[in-house]
C-alpha atoms as a PDB file:
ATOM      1  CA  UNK A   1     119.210  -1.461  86.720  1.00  0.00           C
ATOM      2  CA  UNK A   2     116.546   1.250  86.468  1.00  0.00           C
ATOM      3  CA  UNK A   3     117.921   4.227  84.172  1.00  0.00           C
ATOM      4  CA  UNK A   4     116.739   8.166  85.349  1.00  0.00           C
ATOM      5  CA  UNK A   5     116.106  10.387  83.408  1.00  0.00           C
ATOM      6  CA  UNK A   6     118.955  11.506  81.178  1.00  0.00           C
ATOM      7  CA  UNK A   7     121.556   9.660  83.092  1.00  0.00           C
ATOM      8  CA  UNK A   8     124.896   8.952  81.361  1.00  0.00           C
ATOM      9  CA  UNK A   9     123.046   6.070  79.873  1.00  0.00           C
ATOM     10  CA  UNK A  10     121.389   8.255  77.376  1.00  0.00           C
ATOM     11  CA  UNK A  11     118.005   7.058  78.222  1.00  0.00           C
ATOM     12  CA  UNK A  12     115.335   9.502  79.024  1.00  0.00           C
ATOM     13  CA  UNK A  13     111.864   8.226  80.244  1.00  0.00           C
ATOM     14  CA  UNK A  14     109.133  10.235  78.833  1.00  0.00           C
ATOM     15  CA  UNK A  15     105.292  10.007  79.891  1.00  0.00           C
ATOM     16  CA  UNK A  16     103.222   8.432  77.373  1.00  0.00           C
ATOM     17  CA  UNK A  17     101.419  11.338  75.879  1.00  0.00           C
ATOM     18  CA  UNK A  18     104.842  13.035  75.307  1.00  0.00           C
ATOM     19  CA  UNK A  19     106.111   9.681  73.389  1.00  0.00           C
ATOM     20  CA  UNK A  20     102.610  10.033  71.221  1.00  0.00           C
ATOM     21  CA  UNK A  21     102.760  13.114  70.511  1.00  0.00           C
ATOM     22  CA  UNK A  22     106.792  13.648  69.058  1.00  0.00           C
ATOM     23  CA  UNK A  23     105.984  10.198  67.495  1.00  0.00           C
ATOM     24  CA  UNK A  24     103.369  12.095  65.971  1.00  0.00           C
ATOM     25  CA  UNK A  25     105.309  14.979  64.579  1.00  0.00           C
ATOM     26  CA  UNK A  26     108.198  12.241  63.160  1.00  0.00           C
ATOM     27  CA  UNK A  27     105.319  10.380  61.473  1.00  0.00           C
ATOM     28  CA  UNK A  28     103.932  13.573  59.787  1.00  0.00           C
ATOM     29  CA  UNK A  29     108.051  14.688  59.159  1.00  0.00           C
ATOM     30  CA  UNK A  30     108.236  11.403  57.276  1.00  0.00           C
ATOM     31  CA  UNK A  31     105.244  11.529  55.524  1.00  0.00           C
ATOM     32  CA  UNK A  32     106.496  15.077  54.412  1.00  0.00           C
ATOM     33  CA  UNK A  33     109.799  13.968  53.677  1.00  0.00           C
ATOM     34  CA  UNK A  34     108.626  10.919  51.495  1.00  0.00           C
ATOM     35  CA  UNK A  35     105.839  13.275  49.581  1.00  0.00           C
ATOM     36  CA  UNK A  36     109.168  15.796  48.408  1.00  0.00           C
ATOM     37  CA  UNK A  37     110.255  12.039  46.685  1.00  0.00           C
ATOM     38  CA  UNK A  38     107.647  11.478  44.906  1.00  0.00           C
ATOM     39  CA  UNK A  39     107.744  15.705  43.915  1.00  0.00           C
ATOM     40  CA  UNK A  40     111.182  14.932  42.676  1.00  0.00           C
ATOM     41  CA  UNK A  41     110.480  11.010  41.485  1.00  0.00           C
ATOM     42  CA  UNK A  42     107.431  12.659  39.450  1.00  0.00           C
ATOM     43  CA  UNK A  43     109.558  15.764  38.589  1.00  0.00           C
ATOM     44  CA  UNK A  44     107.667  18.326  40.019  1.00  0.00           C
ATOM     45  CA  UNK A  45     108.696  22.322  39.556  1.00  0.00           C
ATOM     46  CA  UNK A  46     111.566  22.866  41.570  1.00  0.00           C
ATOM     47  CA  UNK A  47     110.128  25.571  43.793  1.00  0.00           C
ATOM     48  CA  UNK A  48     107.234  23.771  44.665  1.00  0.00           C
ATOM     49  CA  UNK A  49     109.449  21.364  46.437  1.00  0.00           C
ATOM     50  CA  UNK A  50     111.938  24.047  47.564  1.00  0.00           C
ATOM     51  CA  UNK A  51     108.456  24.924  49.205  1.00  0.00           C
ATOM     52  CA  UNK A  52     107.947  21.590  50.876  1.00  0.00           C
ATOM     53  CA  UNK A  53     111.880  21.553  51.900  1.00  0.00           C
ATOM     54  CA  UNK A  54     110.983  24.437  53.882  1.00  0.00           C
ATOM     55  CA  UNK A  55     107.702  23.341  55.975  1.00  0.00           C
ATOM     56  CA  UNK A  56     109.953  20.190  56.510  1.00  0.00           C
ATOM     57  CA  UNK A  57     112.431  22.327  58.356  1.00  0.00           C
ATOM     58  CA  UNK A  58     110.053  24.004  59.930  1.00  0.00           C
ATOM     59  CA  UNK A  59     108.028  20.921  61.147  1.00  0.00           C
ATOM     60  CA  UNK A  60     111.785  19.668  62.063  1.00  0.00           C
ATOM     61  CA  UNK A  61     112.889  22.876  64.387  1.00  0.00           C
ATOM     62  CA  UNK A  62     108.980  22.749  66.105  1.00  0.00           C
ATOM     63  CA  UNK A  63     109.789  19.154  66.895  1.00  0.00           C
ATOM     64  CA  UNK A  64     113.779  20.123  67.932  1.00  0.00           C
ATOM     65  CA  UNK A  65     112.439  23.141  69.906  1.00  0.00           C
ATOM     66  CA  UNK A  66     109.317  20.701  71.752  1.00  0.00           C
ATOM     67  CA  UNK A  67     112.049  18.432  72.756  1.00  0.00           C
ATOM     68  CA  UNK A  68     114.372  20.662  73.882  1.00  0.00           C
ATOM     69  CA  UNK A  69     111.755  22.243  76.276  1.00  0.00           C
ATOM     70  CA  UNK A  70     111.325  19.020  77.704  1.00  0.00           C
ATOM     71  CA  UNK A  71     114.537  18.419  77.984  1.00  0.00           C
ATOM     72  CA  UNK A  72     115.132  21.220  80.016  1.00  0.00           C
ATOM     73  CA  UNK A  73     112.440  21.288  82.129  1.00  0.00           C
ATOM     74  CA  UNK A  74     112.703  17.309  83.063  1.00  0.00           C
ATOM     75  CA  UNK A  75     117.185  16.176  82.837  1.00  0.00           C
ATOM     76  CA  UNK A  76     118.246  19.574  83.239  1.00  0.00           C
ATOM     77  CA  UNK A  77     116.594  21.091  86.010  1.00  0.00           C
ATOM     78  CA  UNK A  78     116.700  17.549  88.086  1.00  0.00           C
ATOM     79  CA  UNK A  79     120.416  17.850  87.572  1.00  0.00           C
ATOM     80  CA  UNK A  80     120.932  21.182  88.612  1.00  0.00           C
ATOM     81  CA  UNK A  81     119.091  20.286  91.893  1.00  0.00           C
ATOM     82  CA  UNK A  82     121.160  17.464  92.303  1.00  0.00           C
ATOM     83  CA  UNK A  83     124.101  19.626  91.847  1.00  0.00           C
ATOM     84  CA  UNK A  84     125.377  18.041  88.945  1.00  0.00           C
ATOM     85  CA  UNK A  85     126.271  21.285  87.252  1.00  0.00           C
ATOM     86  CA  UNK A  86     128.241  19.681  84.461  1.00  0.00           C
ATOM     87  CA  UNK A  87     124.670  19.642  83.303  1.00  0.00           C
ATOM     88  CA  UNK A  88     125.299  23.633  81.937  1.00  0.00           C
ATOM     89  CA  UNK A  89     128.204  22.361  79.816  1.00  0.00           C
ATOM     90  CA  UNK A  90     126.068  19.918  78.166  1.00  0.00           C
ATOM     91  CA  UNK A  91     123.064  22.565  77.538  1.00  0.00           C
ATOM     92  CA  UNK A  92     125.839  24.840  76.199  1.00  0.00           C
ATOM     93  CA  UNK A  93     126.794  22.602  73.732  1.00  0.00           C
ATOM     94  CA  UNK A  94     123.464  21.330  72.698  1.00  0.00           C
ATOM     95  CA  UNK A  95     121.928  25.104  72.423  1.00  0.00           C
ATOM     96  CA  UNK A  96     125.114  25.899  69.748  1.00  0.00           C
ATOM     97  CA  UNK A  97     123.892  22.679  68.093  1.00  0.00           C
ATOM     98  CA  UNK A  98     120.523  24.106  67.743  1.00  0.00           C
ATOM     99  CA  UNK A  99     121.263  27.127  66.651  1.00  0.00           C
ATOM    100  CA  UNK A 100     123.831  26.471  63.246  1.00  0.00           C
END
């Protein structure tokens, strides 16, 4: 069975360049993530890693807000046009997600 995009499966298909390029952001997020280890492993000064904490959550909301655009432009606006507009709950819920 072929799965659309965003269908109650919870399977989106994304072009090819979109997979590289969020794959890129979650490798640099990792590599991020595991340099604040070796920071604390190597106990580093505590705001210098507070410092890193915070262009990890900023790398982390770029990537949130890249796939969220998507998102919305590809599963959300094919459901509205397919008048699926259970689609609105679902963005409701996801935006308040976003946005704690």
């Amino acid at each position: 069975m072929e799965h659309d995009h965003c269908e109650m499966t919870k399977h989106t298909h994304r072009e090819n360049q979109e997979i590289m390029d969020l794959t890129n952001r979650l490798n640099r997020l990792e590599g991020q993530v595991r340099g604040i280890k070796t920071m604390v492993e190597s106990e580093a000064y505590c705001d210098d890693i507070l410092v890193q904490v915070a262009a990890v959550k900023s790398a982390l909301d770029a990537f949130a807000s890249q796939l969220f655009a998507q998102h919305i432009k590809t599963c959300v606006v094919r459901d509205i046009q397919a008048g699926k507009a259970e689609i609105i709950d679902e963005l409701m819920v996801t935006v308040k997600r976003l946005t704690r």
